[in-house]
C-alpha atoms as a PDB file:
ATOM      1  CA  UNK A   1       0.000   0.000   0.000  1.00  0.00           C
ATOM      2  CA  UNK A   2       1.605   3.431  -0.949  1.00  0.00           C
ATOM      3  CA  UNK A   3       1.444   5.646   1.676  1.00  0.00           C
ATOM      4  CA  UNK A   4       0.137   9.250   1.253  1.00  0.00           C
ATOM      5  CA  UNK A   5       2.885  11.648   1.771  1.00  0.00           C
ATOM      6  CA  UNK A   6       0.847  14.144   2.660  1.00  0.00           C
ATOM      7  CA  UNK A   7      -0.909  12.012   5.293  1.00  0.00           C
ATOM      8  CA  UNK A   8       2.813  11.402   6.845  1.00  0.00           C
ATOM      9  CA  UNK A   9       3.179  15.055   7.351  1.00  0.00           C
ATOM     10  CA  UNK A  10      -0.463  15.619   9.466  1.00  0.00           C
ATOM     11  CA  UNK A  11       0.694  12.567  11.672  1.00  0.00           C
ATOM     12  CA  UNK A  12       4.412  13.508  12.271  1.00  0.00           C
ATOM     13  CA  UNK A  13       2.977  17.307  13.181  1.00  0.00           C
ATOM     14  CA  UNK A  14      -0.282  15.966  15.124  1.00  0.00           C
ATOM     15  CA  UNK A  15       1.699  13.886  17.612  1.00  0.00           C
ATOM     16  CA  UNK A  16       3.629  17.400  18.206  1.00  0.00           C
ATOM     17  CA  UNK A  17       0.224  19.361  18.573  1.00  0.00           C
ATOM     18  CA  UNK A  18      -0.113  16.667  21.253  1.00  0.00           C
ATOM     19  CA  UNK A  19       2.442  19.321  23.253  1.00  0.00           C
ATOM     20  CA  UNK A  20       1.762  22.639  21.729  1.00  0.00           C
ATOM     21  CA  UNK A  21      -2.046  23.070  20.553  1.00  0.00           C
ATOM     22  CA  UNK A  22      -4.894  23.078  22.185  1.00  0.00           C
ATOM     23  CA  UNK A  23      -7.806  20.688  21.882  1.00  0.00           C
ATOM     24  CA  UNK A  24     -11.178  21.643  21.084  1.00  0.00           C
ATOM     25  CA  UNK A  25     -14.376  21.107  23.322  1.00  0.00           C
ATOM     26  CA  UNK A  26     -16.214  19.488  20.633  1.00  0.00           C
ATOM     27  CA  UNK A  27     -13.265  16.969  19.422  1.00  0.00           C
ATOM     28  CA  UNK A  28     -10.850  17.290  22.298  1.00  0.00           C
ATOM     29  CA  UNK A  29      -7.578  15.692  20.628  1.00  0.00           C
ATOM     30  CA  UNK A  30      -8.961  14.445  17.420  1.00  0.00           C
ATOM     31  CA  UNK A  31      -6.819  16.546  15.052  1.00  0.00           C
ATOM     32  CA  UNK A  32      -8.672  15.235  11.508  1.00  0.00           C
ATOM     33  CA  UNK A  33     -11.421  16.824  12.671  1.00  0.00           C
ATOM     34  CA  UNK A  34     -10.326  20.111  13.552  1.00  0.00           C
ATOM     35  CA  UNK A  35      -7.416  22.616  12.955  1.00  0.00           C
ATOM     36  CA  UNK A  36      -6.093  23.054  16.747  1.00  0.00           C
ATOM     37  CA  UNK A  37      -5.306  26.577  18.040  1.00  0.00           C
ATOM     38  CA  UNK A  38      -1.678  26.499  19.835  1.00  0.00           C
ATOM     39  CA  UNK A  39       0.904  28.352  22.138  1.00  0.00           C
ATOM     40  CA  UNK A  40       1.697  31.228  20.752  1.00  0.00           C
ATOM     41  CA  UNK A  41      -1.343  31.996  18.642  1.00  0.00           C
ATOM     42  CA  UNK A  42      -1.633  35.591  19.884  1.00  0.00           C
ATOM     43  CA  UNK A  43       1.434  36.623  18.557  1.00  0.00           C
ATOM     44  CA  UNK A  44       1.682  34.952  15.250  1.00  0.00           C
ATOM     45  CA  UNK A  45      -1.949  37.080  14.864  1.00  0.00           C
ATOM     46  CA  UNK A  46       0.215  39.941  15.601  1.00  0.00           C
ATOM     47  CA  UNK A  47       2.295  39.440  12.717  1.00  0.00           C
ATOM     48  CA  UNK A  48      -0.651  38.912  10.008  1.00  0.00           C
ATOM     49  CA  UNK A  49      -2.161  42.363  11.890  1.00  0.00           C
ATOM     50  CA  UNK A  50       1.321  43.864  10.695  1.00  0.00           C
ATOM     51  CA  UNK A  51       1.053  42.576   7.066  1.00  0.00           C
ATOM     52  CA  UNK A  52       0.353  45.357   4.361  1.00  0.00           C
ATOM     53  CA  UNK A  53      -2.285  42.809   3.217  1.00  0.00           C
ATOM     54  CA  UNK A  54      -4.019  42.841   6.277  1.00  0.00           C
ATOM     55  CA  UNK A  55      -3.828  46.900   6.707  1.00  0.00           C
ATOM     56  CA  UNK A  56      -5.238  47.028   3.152  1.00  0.00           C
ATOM     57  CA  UNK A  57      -8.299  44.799   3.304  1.00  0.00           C
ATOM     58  CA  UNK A  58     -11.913  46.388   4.006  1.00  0.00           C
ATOM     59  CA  UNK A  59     -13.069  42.728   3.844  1.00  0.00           C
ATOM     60  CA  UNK A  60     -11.022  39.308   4.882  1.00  0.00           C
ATOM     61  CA  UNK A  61     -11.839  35.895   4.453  1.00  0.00           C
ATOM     62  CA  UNK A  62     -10.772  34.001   7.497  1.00  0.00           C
ATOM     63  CA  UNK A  63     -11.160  29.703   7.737  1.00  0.00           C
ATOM     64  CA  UNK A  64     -13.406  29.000  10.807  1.00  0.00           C
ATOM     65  CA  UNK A  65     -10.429  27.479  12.421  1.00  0.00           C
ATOM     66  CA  UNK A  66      -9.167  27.279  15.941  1.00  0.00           C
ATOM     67  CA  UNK A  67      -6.450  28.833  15.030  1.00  0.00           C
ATOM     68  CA  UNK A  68      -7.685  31.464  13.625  1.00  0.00           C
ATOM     69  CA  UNK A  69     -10.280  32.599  16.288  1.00  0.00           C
ATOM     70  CA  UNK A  70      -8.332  35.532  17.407  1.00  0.00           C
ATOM     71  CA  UNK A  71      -7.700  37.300  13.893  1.00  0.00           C
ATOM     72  CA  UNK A  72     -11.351  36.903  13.137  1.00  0.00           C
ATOM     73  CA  UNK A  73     -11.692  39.121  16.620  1.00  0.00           C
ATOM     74  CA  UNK A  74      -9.437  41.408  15.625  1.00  0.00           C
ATOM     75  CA  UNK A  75     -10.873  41.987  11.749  1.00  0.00           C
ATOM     76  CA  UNK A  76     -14.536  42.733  13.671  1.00  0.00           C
ATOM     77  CA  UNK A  77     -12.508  45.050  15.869  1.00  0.00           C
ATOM     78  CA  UNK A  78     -11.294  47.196  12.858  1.00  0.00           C
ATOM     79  CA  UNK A  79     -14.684  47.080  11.422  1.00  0.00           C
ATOM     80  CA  UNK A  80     -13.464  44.866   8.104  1.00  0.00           C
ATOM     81  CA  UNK A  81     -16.445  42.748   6.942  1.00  0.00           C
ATOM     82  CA  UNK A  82     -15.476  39.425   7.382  1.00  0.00           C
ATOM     83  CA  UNK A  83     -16.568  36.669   5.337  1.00  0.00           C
ATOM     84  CA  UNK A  84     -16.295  32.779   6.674  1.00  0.00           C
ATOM     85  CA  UNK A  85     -17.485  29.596   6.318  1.00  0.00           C
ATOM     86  CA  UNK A  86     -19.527  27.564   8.452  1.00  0.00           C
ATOM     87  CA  UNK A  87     -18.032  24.281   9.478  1.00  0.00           C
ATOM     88  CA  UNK A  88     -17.356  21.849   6.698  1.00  0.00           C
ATOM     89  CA  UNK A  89     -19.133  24.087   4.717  1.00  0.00           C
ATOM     90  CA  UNK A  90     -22.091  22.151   5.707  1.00  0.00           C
ATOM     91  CA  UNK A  91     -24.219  25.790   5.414  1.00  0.00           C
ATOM     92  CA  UNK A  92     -22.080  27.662   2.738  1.00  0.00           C
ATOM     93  CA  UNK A  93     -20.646  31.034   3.682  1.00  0.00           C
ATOM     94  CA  UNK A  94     -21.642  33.729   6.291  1.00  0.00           C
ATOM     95  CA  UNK A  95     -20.928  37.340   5.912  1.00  0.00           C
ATOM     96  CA  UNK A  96     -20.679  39.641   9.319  1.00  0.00           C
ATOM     97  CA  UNK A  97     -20.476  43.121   8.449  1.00  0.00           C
ATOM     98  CA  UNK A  98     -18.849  46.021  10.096  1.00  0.00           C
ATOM     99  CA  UNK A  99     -20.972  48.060  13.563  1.00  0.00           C
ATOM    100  CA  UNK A 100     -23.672  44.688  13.822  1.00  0.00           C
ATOM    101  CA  UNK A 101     -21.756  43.280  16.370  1.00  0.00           C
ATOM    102  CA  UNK A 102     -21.803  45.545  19.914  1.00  0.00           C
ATOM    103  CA  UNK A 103     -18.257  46.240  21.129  1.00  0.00           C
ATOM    104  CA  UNK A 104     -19.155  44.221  24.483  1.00  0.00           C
ATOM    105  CA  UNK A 105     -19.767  41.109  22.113  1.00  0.00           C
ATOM    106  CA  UNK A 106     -16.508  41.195  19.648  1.00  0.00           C
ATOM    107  CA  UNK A 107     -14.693  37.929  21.721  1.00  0.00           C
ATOM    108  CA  UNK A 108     -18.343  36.074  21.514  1.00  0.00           C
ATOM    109  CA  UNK A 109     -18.969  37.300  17.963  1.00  0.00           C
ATOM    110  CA  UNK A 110     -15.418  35.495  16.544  1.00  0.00           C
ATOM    111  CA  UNK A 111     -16.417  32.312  17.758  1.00  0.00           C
ATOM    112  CA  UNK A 112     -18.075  29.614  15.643  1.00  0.00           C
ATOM    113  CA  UNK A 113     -21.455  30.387  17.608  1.00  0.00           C
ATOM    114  CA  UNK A 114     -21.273  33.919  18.034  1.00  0.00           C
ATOM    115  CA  UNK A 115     -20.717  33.900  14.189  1.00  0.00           C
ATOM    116  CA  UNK A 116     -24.565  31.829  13.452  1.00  0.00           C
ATOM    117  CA  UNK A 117     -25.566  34.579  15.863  1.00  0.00           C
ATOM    118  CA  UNK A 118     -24.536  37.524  14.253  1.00  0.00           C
ATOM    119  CA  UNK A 119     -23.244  37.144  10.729  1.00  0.00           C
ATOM    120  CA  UNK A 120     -25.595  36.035   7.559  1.00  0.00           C
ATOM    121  CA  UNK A 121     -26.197  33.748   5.117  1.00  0.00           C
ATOM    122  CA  UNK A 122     -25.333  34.719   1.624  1.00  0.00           C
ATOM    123  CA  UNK A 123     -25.002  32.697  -1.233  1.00  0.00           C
ATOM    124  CA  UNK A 124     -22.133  32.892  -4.189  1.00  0.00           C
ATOM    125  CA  UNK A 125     -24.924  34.693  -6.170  1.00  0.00           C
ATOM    126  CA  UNK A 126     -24.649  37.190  -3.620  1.00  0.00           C
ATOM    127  CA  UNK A 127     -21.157  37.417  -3.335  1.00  0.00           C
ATOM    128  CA  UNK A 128     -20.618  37.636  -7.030  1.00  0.00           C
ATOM    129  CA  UNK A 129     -19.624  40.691  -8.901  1.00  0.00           C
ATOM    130  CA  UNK A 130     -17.637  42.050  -5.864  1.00  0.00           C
ATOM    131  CA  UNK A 131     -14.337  43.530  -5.156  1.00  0.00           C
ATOM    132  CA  UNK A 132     -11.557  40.709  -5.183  1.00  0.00           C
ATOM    133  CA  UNK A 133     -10.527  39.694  -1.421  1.00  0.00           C
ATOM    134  CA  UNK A 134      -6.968  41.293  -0.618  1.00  0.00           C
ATOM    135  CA  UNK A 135      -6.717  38.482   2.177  1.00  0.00           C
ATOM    136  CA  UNK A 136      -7.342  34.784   2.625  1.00  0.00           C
ATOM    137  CA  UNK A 137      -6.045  33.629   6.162  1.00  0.00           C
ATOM    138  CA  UNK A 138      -6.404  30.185   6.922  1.00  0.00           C
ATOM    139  CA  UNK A 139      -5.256  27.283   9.582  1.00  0.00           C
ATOM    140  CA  UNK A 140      -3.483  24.222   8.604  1.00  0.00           C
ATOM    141  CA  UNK A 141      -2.051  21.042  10.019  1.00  0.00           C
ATOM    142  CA  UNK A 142       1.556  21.689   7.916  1.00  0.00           C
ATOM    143  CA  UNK A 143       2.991  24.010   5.279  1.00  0.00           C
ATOM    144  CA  UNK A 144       6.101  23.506   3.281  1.00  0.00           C
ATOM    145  CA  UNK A 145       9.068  25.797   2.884  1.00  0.00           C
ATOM    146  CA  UNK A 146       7.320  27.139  -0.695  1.00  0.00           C
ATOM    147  CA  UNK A 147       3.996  26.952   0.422  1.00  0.00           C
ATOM    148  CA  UNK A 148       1.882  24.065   0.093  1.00  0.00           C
ATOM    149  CA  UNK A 149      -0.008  23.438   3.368  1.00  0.00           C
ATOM    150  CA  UNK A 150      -2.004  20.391   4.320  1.00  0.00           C
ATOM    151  CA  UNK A 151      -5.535  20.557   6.583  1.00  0.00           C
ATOM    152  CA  UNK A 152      -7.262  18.059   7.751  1.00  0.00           C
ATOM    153  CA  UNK A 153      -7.453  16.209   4.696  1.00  0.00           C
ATOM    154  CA  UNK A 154     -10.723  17.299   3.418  1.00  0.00           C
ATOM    155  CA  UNK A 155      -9.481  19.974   1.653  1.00  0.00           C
ATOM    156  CA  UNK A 156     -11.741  22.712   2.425  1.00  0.00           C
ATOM    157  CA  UNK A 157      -9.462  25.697   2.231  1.00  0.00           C
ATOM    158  CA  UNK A 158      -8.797  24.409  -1.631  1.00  0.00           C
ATOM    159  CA  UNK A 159     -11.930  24.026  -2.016  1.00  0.00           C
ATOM    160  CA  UNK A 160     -13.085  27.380  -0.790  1.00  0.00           C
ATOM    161  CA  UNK A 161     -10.505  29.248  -2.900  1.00  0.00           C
ATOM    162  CA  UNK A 162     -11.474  27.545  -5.888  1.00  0.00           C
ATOM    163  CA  UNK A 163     -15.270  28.898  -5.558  1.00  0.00           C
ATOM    164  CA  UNK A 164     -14.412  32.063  -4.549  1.00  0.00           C
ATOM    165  CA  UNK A 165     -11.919  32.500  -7.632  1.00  0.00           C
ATOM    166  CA  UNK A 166     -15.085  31.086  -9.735  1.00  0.00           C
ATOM    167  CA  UNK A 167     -17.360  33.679  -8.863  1.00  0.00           C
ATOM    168  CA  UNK A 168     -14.531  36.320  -9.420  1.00  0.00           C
ATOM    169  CA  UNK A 169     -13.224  37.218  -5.753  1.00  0.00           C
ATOM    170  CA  UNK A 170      -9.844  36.267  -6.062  1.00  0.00           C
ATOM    171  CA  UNK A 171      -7.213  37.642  -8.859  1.00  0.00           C
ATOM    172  CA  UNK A 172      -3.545  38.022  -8.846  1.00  0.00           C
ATOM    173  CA  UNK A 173      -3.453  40.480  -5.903  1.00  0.00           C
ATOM    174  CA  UNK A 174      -5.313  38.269  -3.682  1.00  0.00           C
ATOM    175  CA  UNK A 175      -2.342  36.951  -0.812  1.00  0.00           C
ATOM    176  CA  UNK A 176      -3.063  33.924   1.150  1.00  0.00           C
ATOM    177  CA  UNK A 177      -1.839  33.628   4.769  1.00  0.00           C
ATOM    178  CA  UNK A 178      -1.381  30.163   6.545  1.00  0.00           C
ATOM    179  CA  UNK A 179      -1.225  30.551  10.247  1.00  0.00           C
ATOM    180  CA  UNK A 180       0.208  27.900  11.880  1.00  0.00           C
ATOM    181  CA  UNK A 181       3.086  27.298  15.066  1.00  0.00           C
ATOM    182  CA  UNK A 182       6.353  26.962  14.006  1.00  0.00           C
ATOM    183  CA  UNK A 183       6.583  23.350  14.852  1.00  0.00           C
ATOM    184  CA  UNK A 184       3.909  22.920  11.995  1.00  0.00           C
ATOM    185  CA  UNK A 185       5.987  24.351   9.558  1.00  0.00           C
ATOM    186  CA  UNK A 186       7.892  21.701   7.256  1.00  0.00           C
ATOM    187  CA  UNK A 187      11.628  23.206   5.834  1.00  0.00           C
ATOM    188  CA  UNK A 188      11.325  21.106   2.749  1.00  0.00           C
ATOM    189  CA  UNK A 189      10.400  22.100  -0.546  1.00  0.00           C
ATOM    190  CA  UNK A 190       7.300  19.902  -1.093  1.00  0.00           C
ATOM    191  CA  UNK A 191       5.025  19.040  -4.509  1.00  0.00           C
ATOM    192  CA  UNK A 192       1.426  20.246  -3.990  1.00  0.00           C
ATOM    193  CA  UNK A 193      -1.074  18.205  -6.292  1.00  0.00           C
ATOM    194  CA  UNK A 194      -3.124  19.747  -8.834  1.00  0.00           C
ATOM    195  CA  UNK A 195      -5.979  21.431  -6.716  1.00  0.00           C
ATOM    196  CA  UNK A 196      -3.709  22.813  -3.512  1.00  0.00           C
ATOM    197  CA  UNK A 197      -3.707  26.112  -3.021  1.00  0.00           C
ATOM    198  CA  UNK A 198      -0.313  27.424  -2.064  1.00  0.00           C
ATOM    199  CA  UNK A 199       0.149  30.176   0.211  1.00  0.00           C
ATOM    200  CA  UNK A 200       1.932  33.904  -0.072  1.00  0.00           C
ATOM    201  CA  UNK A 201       3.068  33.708   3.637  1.00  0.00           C
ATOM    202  CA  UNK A 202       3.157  31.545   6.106  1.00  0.00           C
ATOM    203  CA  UNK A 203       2.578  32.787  10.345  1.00  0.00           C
ATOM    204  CA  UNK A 204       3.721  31.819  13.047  1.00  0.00           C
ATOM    205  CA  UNK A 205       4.606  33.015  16.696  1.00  0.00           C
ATOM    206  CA  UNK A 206       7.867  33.625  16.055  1.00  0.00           C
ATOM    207  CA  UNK A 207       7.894  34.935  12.578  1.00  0.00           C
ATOM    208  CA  UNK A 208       6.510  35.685   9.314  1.00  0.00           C
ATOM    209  CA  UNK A 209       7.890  34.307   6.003  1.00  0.00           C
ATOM    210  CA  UNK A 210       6.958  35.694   2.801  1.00  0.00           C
ATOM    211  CA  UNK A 211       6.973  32.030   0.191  1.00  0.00           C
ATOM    212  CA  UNK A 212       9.521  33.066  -2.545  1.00  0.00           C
ATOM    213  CA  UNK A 213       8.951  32.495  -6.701  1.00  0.00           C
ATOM    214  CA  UNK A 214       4.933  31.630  -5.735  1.00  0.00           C
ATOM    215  CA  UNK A 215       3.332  29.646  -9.187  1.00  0.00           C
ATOM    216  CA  UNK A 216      -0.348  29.835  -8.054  1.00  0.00           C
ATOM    217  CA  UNK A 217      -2.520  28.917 -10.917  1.00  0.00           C
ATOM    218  CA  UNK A 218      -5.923  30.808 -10.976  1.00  0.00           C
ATOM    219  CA  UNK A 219      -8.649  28.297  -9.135  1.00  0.00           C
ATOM    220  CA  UNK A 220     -11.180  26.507  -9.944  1.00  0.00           C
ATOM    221  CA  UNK A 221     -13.490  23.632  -9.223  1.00  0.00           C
ATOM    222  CA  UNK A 222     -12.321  20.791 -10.453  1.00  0.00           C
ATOM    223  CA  UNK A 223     -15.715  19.033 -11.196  1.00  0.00           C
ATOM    224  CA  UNK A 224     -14.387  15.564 -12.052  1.00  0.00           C
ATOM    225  CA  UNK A 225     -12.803  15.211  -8.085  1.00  0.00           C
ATOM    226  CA  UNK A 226     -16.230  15.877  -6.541  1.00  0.00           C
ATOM    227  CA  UNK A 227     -18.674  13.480  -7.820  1.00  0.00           C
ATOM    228  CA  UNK A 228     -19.052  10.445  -4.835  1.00  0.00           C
ATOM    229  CA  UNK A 229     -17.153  12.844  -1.856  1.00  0.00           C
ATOM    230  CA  UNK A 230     -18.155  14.910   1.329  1.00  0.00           C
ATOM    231  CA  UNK A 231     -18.316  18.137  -1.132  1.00  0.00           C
ATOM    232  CA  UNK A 232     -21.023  17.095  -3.419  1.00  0.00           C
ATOM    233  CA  UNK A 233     -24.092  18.004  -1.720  1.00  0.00           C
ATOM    234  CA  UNK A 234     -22.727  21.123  -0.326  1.00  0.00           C
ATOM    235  CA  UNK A 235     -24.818  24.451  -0.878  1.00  0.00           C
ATOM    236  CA  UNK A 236     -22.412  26.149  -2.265  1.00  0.00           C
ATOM    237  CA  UNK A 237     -21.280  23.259  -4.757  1.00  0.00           C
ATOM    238  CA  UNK A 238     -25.159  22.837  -5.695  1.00  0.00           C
ATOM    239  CA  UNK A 239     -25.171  26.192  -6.239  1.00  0.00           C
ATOM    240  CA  UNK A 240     -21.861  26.550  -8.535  1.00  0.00           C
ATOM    241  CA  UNK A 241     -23.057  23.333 -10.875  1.00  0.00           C
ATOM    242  CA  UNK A 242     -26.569  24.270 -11.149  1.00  0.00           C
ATOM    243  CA  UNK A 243     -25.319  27.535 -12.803  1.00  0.00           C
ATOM    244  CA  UNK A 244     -22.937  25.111 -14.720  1.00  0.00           C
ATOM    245  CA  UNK A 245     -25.534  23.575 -16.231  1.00  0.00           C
ATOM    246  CA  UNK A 246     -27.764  25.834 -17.006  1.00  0.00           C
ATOM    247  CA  UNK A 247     -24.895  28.002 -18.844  1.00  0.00           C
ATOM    248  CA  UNK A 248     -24.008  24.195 -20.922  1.00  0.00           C
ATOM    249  CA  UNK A 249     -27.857  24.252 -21.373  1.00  0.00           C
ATOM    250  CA  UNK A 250     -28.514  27.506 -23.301  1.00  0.00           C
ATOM    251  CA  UNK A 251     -25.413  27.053 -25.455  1.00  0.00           C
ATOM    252  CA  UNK A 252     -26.405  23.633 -26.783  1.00  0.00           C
END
């Protein structure tokens, strides 16, 4: 049986997480089922706060990761809309824009729940025909030296960037941050396949590193990989393929 390289990487840096993250009060250590904050996370959050990117962006689009809890705090405090998605993807994306959220409520509001309480629903119809995102953060189990990170092996951030870039909201100034803890990060260059999304900069506490001679091809869904897995029957999926077919439709 040939082992998945990739695989190797999550267990070599989950047994670590074992030391350094933090589990999760749903999944407690179960690591494929959630991207673990860790030590440190408030001051590699610094460092994306520093980033030009970040500074830039009226709106962010920010993984609903452990991880990334305390950036998505920080983007309500400096009134950027944020856009996430809901776990798995299992309801699409929310949008929370700036002044809902009252200033007493910001910590509560950046949390999974807090976000089904205050944000909305909105569907890539919605979402369509606005400004490109300056910023994509997301968590991740590993990242390489140039950039290719691994999740949970469900490949939801991939996934995500590739319907965003289909409905126009990512171009060639779009920057994608991984944050992670430096023990997650792997110093080897490493060969991403086909649909990975590689990553302008990776986080962590200790510093950021700006990924060198990036080849990012533009995304998009690659609709032969998703018949018969998790990500057919999502909204947003159902959503991108009905549109598919109705543009194959009128030009038959």
């Amino acid at each position: 049986m040939t082992l998945d390289p990739a695989q190797l990487y999550r267990d070599r840096i989950w047994s670590v997480l074992d030391r350094v993250g933090r589990p999760d009060s749903r999944f407690h250590w179960d690591f494929s089922s959630f991207i673990a904050d860790f030590e440190g996370s408030d001051r590699a959050t610094g460092r994306v706060v520093a980033l030009d990117a970040w500074r830039e962006a009226d709106r962010v689009f920010i993984t609903p990761d452990n991880s990334t809890e305390l950036l998505r705090r920080e983007a309500i405090a400096a009134g950027k809309t944020l856009l996430v998605t809901t776990y798995g993807i299992r309801r699409g994306f929310l949008q929370l824009d700036p002044g809902v959220v009252p200033p007493a409520e910001i910590s509560y509001a950046a949390t999974l729940d807090g976000l089904d309480r205050y944000a909305t629903p909105v569907t890539l119809r919605e979402l369509r025909g606005g400004a490109p995102l300056r910023l994509l953060v997301t968590g991740g189990s590993a990242v390489s030296r140039n950039g290719i990170r691994f999740g949970k092996g469900h490949g939801y951030f991939d996934l995500e960037w590739a319907m965003l870039s289909e409905i126009g909201l990512t171009d060639g100034a779009s920057e994608v941050v991984d944050i992670v803890h430096d023990e997650q990060y792997v110093d080897e260059e490493l060969t991403g396949e086909d649909h990975d999304v590689a990553v302008d900069w990776i986080v962590t506490p200790e510093r950021a590193m700006k990924v060198e001679n990036l080849d990012r091809a533009p995304g998009h869904v690659f609709w032969d990989k998703i018949p018969g897995t998790e990500h057919e029957n999502l909204p947003p999926i159902i959503e991108l393929r009905a549109e598919r077919d109705a543009t194959a439709a009128v030009r038959q």
